[in-house]
Protein backbone atom coordinates (compact mmCIF):
# COMPACT_ATOMS: atom_id res chain seq x y z
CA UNK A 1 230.31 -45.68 107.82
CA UNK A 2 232.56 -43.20 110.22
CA UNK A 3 230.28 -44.62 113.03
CA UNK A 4 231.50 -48.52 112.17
CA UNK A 5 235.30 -47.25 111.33
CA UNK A 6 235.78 -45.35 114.82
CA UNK A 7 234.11 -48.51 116.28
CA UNK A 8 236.94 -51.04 114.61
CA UNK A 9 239.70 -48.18 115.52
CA UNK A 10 238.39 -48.00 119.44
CA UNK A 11 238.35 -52.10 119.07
CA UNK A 12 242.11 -52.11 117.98
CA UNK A 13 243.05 -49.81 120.59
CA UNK A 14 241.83 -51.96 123.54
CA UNK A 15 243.12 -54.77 122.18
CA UNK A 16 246.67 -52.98 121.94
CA UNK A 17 246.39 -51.91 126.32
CA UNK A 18 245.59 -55.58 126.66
CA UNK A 19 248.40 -56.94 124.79
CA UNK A 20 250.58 -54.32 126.44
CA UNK A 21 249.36 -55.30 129.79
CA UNK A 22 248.95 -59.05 129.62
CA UNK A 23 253.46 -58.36 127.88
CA UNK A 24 254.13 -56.64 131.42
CA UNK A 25 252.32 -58.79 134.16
CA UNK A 26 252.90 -62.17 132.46
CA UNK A 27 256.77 -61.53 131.28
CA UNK A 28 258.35 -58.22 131.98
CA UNK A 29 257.47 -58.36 135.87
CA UNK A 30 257.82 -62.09 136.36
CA UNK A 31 261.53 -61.57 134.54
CA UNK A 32 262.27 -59.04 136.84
CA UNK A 33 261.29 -61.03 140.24
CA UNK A 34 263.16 -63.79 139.05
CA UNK A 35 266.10 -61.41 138.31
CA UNK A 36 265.98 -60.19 141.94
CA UNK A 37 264.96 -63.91 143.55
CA UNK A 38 268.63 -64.88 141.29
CA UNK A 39 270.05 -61.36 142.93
CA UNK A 40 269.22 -62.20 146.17
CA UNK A 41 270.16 -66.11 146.22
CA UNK A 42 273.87 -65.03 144.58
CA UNK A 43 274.54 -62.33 147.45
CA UNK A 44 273.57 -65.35 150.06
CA UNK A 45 275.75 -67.99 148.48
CA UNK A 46 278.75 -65.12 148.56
CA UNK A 47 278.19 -64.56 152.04
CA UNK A 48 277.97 -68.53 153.39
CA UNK A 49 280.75 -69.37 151.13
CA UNK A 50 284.12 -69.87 152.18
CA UNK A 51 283.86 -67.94 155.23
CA UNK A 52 284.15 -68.88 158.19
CA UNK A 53 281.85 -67.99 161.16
CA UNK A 54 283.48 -64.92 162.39
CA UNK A 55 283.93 -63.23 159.30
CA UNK A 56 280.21 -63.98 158.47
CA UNK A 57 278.96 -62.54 162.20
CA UNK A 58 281.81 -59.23 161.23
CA UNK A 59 279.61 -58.32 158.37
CA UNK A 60 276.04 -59.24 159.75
CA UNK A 61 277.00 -56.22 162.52
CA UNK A 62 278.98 -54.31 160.19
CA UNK A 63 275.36 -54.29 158.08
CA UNK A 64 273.33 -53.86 161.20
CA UNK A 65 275.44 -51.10 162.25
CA UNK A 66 274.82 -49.30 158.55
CA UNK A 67 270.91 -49.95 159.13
CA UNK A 68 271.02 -48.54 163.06
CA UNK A 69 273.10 -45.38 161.50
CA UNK A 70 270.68 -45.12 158.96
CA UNK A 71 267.51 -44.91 161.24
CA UNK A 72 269.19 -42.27 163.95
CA UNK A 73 269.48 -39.73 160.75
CA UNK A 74 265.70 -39.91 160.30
CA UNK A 75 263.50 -37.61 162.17
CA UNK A 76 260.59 -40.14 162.76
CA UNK A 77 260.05 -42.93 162.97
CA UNK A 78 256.62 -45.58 163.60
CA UNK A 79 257.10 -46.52 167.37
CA UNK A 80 256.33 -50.02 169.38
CA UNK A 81 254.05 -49.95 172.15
CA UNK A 82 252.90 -53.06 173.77
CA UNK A 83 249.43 -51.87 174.13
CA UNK A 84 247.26 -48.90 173.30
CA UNK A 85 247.66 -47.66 176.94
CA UNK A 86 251.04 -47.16 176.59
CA UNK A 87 250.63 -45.20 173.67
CA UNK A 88 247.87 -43.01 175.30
CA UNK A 89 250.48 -42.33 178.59
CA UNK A 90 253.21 -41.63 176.30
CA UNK A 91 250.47 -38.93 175.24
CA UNK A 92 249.49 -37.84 178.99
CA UNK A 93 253.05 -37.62 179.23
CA UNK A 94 253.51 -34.82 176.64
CA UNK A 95 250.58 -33.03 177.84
CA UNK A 96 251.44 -32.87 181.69
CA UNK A 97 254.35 -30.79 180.92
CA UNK A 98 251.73 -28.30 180.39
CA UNK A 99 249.90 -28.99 183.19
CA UNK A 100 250.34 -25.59 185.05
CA UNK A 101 250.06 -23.17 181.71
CA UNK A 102 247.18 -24.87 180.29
CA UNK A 103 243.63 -26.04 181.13
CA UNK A 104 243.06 -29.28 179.04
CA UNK A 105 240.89 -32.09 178.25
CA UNK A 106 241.31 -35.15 176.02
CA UNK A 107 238.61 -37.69 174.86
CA UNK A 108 239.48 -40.36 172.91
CA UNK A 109 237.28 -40.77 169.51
CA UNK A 110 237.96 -43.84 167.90
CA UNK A 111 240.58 -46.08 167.47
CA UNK A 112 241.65 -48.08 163.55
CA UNK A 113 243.95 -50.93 163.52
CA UNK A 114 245.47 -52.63 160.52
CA UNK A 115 247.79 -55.66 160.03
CA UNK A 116 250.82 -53.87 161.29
CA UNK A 117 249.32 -50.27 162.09
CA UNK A 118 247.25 -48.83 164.60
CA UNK A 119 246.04 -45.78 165.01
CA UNK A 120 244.13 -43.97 167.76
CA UNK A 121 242.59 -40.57 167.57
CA UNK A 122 241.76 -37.72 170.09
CA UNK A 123 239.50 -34.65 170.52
CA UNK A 124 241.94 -32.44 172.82
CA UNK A 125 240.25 -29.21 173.96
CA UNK A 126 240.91 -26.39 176.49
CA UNK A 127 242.06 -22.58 177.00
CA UNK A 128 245.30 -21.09 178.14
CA UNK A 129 248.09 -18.83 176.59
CA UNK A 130 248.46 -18.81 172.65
CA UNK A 131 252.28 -18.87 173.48
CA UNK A 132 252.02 -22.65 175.79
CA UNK A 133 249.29 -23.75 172.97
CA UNK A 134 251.93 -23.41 169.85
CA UNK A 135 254.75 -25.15 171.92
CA UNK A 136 252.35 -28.24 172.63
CA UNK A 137 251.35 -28.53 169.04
CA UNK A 138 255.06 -28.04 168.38
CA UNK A 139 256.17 -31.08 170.89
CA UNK A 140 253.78 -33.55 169.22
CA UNK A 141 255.32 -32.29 165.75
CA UNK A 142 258.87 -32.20 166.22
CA UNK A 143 258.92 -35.71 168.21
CA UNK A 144 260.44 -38.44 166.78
CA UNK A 145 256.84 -40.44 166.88
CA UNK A 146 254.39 -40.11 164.50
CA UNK A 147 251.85 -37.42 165.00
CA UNK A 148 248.71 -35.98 163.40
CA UNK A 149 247.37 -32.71 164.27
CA UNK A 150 244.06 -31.40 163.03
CA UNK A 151 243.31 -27.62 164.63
CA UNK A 152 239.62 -27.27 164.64
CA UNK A 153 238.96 -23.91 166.75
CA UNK A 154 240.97 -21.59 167.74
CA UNK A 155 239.44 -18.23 169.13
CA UNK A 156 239.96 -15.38 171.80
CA UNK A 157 238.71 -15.00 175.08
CA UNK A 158 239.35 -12.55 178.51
CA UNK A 159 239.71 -14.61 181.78
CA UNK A 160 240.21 -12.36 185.52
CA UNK A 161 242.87 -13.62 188.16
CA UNK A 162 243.03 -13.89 191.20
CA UNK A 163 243.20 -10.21 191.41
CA UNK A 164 240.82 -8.92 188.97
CA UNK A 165 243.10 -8.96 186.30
CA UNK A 166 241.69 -9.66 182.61
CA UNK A 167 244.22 -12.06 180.83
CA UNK A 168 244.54 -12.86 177.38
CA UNK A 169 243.50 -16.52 176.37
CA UNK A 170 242.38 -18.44 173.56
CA UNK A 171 240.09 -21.39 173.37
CA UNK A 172 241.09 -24.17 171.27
CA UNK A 173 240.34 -27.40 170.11
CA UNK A 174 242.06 -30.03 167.61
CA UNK A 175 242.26 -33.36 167.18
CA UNK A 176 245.30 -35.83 167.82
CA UNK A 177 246.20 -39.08 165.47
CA UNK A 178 248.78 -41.18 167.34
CA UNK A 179 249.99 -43.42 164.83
CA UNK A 180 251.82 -46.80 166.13
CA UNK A 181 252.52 -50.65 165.96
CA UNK A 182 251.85 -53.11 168.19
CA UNK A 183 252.98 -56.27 166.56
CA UNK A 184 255.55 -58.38 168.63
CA UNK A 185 257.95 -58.54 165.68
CA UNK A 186 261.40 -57.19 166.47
CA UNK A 187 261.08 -53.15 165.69
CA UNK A 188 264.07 -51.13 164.32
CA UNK A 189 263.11 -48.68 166.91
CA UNK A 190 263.94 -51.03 169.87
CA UNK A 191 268.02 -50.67 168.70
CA UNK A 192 268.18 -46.72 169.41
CA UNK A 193 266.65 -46.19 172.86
CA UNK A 194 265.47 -42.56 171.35
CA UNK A 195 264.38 -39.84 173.93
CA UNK A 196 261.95 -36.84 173.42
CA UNK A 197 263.12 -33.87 172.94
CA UNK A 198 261.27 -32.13 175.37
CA UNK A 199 261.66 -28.33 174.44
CA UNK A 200 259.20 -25.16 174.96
CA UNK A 201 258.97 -23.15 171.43
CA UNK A 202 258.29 -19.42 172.33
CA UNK A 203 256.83 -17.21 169.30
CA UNK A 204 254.84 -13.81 169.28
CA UNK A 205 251.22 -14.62 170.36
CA UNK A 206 249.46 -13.60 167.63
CA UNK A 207 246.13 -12.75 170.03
CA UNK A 208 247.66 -10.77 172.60
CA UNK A 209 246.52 -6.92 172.06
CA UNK A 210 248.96 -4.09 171.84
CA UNK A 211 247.21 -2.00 173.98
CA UNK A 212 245.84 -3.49 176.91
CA UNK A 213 242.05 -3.29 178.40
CA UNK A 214 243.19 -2.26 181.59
CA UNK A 215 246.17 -0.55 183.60
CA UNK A 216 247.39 -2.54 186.67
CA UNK A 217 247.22 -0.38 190.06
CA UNK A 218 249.89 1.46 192.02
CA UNK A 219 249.82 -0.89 194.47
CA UNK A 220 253.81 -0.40 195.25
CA UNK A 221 253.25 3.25 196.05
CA UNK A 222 254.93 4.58 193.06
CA UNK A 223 255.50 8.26 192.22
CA UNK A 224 252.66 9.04 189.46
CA UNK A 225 253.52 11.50 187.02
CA UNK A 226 249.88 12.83 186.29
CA UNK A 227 249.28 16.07 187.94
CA UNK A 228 252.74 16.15 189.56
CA UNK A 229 255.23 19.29 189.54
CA UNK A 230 258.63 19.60 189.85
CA UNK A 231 259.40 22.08 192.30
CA UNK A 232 263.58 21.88 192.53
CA UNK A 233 266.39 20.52 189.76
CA UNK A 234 269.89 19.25 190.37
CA UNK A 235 272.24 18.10 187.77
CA UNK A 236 272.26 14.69 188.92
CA UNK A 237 268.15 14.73 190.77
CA UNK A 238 265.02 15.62 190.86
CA UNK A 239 262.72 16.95 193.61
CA UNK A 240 258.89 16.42 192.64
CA UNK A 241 255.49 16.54 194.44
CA UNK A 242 252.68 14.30 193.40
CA UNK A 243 248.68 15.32 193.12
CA UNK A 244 248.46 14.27 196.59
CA UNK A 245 251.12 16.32 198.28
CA UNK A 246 253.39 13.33 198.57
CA UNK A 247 257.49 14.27 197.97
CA UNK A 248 259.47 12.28 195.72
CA UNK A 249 263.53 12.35 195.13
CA UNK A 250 264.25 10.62 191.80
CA UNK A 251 267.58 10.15 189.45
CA UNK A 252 267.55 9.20 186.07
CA UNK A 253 266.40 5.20 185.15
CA UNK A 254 264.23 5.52 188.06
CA UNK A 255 261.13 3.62 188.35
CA UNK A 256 257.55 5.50 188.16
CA UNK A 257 253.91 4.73 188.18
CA UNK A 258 253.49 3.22 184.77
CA UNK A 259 257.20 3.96 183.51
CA UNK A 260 260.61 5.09 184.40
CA UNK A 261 262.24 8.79 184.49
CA UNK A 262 264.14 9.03 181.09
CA UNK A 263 266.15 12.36 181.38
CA UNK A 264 266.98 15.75 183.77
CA UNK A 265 267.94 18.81 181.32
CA UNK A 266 269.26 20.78 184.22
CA UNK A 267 270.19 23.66 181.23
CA UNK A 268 266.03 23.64 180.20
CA UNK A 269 265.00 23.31 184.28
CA UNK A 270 262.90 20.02 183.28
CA UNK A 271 262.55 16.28 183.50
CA UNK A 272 261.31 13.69 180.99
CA UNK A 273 259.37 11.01 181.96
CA UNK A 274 258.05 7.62 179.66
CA UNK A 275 255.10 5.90 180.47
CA UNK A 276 253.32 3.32 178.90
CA UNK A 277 249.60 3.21 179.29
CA UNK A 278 248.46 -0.14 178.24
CA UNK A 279 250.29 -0.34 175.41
CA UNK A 280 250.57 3.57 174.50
CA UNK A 281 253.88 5.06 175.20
CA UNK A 282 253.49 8.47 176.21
CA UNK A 283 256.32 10.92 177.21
CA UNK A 284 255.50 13.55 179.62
CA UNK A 285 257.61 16.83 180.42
CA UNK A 286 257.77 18.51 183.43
CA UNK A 287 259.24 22.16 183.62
CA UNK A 288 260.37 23.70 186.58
CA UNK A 289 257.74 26.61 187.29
CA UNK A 290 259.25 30.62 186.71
CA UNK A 291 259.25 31.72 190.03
CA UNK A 292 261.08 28.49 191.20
CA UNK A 293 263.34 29.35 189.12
CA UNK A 294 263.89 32.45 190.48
CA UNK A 295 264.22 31.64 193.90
């Protein structure tokens, strides 16, 4: 009995949705296409009737000029190319800027093309400075086409220059969706003549180490402050002697191996000095030996 009376209650309810359904798509939509088709038609009559030509062609561009305004306020918008390889050198074009900060490679993947969209995407891959990586990204992002960008692998690596030097990089790869049109039909973008804005974002790079793996040489023949003693004070100078019996005459803000000569206490007969070792300040007194003094 409850099985046969929740059958008969699931029965009414379907046939309620359909009723419901068949009300909306066979009366309440149809009434409100024909409200707009009556909309529509009115607005037209108002705007042929007793005007004459210029008035008409005064608010066609007064209208246009409303749309145009309109578009210039939005930040993207789907752009016109008259063939895919203008869409992929409008990509080179982005990428080239970076041409001397990073080492890059793009392969195309596949391409997708609807009735009025296309869209082509890319496998870009390469190694440079976290700092020149972000402010690609942020180019394709912030430009006023329409971009997709899919970060896949990012990770840290140690490259030597020219002179031995290890530097900082990371290895990356993403992938690119370069979403477009192609259809001859007249494209709202075509009235703005919109330009990139072609801008380098600089941020902290997040993979750069605070204390370095190595300390760059004294190739400029700086005075080095390890194992070097002061041997005379002036208010205003210093006289010092370095590990290898080389004399130095410094003043305060001087430049030093690693660091810079901070402060003469002429009162204490010492110097400060503040280095930074890779990323490890360190502040180093020297004092003025007793007999120094003396003399």
């Amino acid at each position: 009995m409850r099985k046969s009376s929740r059958r008969i209650i699931l029965l009414v309810l379907i046939l309620i949705v359909s009723a419901v359904s068949y009300y909306f798509v066979e009366y309440s939509y149809k009434k409100e296409i024909k409200k707009l088709n009556e909309k529509i038609k009115t607005q037209s009559n108002e705007l042929l009737s007793n005007k004459s030509p210029d008035e008409i062609i005064y608010e066609l561009e007064h209208k246009i000029d409303s749309i145009s305004s309109f578009i210039k306020r939005q930040n993207k918008i789907i752009p016109y190319y008259v063939s895919p390889v203008q869409a992929y050198d409008k990509i080179l074009k982005k990428i080239n800027l970076f041409e001397t900060r990073l080492d890059i490679n793009i392969d195309k993947i596949s391409s997708k093309e609807t009735t009025s969209l296309r869209i082509d995407r890319f496998k870009i891959s390469g190694n440079g400075k976290f700092r020149d990586l972000f402010s690609l990204m942020n180019l394709f992002e912030s430009s006023p086409e329409i971009y997709k960008i899919d970060l896949k692998e990012i990770n840290q690596t140690y490259t030597p220059d020219e002179k031995g030097k290890l530097q900082e990089k990371v290895i990356f790869t993403f992938e690119l969706e370069n979403i477009y049109t192609t259809t001859s039909e007249p494209v709202l973008d075509s009235l703005l003549q919109r330009k990139d804005q072609v801008f380098l974002t600089y941020v902290s790079d997040f993979f750069e180490s605070l204390i370095k793996l190595d300390i760059p040489p004294n190739d400029e023949g700086l005075f080095e402050v390890e194992g070097a003693k002061l041997i005379a004070i002036m208010p205003d100078a210093v006289y010092l002697l370095d590990r290898k019996g080389n004399s130095y005459t410094l003043s305060e803000g001087d430049e030093v191996y690693l660091g810079y000569l901070t402060k003469i206490n002429y009162d204490k007969h010492s110097c400060e000095f503040l280095l930074n070792k890779g990323g490890i300040l360190e502040r180093i007194t020297l004092i003025l030996e007793e007999k120094e003094v003396k003399k």
